[in-house]
N, C-alpha and C. Protein backbone atom coordinates (compact mmCIF):
# COMPACT_ATOMS: atom_id res chain seq x y z
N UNK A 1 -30.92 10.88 -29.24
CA UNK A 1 -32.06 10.32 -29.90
C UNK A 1 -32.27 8.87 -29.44
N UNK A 2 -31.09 8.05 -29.16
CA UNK A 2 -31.20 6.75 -29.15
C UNK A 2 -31.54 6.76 -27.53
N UNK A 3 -31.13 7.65 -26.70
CA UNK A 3 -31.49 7.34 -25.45
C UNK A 3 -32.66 7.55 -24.90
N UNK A 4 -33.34 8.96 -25.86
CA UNK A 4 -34.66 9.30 -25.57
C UNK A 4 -35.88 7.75 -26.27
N UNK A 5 -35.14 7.12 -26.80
CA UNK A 5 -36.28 5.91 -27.35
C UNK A 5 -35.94 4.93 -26.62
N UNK A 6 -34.93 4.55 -26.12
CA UNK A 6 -34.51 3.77 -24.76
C UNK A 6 -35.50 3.94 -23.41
N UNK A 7 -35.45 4.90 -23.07
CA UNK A 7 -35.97 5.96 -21.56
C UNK A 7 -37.60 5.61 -22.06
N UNK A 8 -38.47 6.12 -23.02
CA UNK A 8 -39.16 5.62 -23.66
C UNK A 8 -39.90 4.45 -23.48
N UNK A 9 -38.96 3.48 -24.33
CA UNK A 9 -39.72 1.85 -23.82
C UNK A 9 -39.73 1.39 -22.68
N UNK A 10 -38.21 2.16 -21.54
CA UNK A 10 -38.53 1.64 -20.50
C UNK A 10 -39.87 2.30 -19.73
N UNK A 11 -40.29 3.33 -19.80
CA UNK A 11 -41.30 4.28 -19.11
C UNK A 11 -43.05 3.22 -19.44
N UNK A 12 -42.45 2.77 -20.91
CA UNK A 12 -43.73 1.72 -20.88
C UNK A 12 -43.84 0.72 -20.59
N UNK A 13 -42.37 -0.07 -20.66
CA UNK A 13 -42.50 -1.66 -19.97
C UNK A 13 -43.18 -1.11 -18.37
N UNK A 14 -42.20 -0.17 -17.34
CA UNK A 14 -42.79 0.18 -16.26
C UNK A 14 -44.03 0.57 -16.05
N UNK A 15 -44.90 1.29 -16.79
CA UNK A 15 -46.14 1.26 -16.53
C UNK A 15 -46.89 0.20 -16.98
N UNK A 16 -47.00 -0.58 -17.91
CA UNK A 16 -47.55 -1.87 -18.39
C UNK A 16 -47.34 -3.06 -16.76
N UNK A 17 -46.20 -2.84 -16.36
CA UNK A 17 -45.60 -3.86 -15.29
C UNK A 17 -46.42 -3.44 -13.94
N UNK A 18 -46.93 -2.51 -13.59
CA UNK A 18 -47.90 -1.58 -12.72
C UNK A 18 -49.49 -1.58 -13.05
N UNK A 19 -49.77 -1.93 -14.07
CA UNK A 19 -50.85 -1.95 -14.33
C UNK A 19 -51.54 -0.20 -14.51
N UNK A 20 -51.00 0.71 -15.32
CA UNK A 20 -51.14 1.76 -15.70
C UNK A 20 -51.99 1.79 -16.68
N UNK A 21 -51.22 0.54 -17.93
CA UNK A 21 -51.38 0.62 -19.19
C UNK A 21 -53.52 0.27 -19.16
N UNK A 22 -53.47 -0.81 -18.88
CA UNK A 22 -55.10 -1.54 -18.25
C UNK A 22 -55.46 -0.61 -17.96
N UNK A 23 -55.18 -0.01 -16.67
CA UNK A 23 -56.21 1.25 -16.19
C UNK A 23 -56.83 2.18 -17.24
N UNK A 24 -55.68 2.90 -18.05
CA UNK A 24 -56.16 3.40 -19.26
C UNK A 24 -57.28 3.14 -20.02
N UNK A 25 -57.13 2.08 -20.25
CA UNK A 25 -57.77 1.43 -20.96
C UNK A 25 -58.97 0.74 -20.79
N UNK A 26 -59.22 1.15 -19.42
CA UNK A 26 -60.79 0.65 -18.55
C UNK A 26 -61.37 1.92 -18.62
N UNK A 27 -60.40 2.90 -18.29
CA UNK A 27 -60.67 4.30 -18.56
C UNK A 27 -61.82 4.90 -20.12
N UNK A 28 -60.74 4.46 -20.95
CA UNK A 28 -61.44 4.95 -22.42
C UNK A 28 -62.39 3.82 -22.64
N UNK A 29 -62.47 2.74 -22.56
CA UNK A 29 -63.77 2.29 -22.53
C UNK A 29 -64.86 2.55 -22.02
N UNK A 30 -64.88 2.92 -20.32
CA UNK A 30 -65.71 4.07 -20.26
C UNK A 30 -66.29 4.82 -20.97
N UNK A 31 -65.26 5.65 -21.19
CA UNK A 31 -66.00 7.30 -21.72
C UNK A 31 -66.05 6.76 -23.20
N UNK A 32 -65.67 5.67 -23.91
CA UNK A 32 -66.64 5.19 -25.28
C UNK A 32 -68.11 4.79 -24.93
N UNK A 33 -68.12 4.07 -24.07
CA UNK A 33 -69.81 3.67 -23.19
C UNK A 33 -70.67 4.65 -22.95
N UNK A 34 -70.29 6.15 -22.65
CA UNK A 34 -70.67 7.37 -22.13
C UNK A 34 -71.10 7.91 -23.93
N UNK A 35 -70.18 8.02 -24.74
CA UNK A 35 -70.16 8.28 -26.05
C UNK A 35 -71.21 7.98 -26.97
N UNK A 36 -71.34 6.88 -26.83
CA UNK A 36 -72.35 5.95 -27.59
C UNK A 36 -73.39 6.20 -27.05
N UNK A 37 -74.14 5.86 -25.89
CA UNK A 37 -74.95 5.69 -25.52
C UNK A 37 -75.86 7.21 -25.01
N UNK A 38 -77.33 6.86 -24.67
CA UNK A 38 -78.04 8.77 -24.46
C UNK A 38 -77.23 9.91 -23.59
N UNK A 39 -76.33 8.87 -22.95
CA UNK A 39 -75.79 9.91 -21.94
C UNK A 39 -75.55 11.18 -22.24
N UNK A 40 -74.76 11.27 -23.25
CA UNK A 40 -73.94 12.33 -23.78
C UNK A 40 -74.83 13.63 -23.73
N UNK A 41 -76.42 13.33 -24.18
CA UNK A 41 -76.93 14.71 -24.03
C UNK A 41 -77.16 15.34 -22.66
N UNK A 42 -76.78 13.94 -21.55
CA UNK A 42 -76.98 14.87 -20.20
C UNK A 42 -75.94 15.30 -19.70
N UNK A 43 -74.90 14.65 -20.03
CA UNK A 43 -73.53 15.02 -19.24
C UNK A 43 -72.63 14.98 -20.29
N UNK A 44 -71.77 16.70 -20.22
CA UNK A 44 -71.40 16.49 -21.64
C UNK A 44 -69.80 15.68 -21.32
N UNK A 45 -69.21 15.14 -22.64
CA UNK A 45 -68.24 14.98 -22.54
C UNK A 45 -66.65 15.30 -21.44
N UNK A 46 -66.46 15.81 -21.62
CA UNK A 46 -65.51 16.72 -20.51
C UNK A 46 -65.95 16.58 -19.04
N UNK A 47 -67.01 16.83 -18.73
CA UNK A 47 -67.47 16.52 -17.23
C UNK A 47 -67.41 14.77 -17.72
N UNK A 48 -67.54 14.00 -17.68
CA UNK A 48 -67.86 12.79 -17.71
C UNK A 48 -66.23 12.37 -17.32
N UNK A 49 -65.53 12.71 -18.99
CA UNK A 49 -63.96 12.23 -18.81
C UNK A 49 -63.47 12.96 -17.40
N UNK A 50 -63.77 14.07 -16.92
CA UNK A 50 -63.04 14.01 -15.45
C UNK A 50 -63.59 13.32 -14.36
N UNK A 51 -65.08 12.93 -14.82
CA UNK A 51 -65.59 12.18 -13.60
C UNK A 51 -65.14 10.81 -13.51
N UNK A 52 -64.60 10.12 -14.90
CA UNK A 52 -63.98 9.30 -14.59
C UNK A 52 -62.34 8.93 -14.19
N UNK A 53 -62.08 9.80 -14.99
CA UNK A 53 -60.32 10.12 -13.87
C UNK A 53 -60.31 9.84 -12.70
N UNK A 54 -61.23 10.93 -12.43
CA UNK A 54 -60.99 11.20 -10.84
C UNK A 54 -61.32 9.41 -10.02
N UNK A 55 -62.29 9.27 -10.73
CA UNK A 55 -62.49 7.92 -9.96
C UNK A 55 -61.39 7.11 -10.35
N UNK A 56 -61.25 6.97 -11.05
CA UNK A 56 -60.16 5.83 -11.45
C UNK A 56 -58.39 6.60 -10.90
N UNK A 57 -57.73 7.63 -11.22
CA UNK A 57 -56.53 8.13 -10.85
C UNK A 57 -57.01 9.53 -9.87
N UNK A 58 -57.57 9.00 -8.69
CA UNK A 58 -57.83 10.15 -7.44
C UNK A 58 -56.78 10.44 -6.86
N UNK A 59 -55.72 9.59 -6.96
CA UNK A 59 -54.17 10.04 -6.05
C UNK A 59 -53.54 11.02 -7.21
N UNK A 60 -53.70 11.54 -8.35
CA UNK A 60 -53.53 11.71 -9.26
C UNK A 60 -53.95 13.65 -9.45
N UNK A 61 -55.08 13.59 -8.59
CA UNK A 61 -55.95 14.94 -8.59
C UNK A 61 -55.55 15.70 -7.76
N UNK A 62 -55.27 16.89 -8.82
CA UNK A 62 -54.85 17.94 -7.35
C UNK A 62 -55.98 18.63 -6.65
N UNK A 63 -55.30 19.00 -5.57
CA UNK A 63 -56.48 19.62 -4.57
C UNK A 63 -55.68 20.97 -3.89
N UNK A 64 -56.24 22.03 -4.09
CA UNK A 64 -55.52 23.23 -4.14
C UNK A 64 -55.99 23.07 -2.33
């Protein structure tokens, strides 16, 4: 238990230290911008959140 909350904080200091954590978080601001605003009735949700993934974590996307 104590090591799985160890392994844990380190997995987040390391991504915070990478700039993971930010990305995220440019991420969901996005798709809150998409949310709010008329978009939503043209592009629904789900297409949007992968259109922004992909742009933002493309090394990330698999490609069969």
């Amino acid at each position: 238990m104590l090591g799985k909350r160890l392994y844990q904080k380190y997995l987040c200091s390391i991504r915070h230290k990478n700039g993971f954590i930010d990305k995220l978080r440019l991420i969901y601001d996005d798709y809150m911008q998409h949310i709010v605003t008329d978009q939503r009735f043209f592009v629904s949700g789900r297409e949007k959140w992968n259109q922004i993934v992909h742009e933002n974590f493309a090394y990330m996307v698999f490609r069969a």
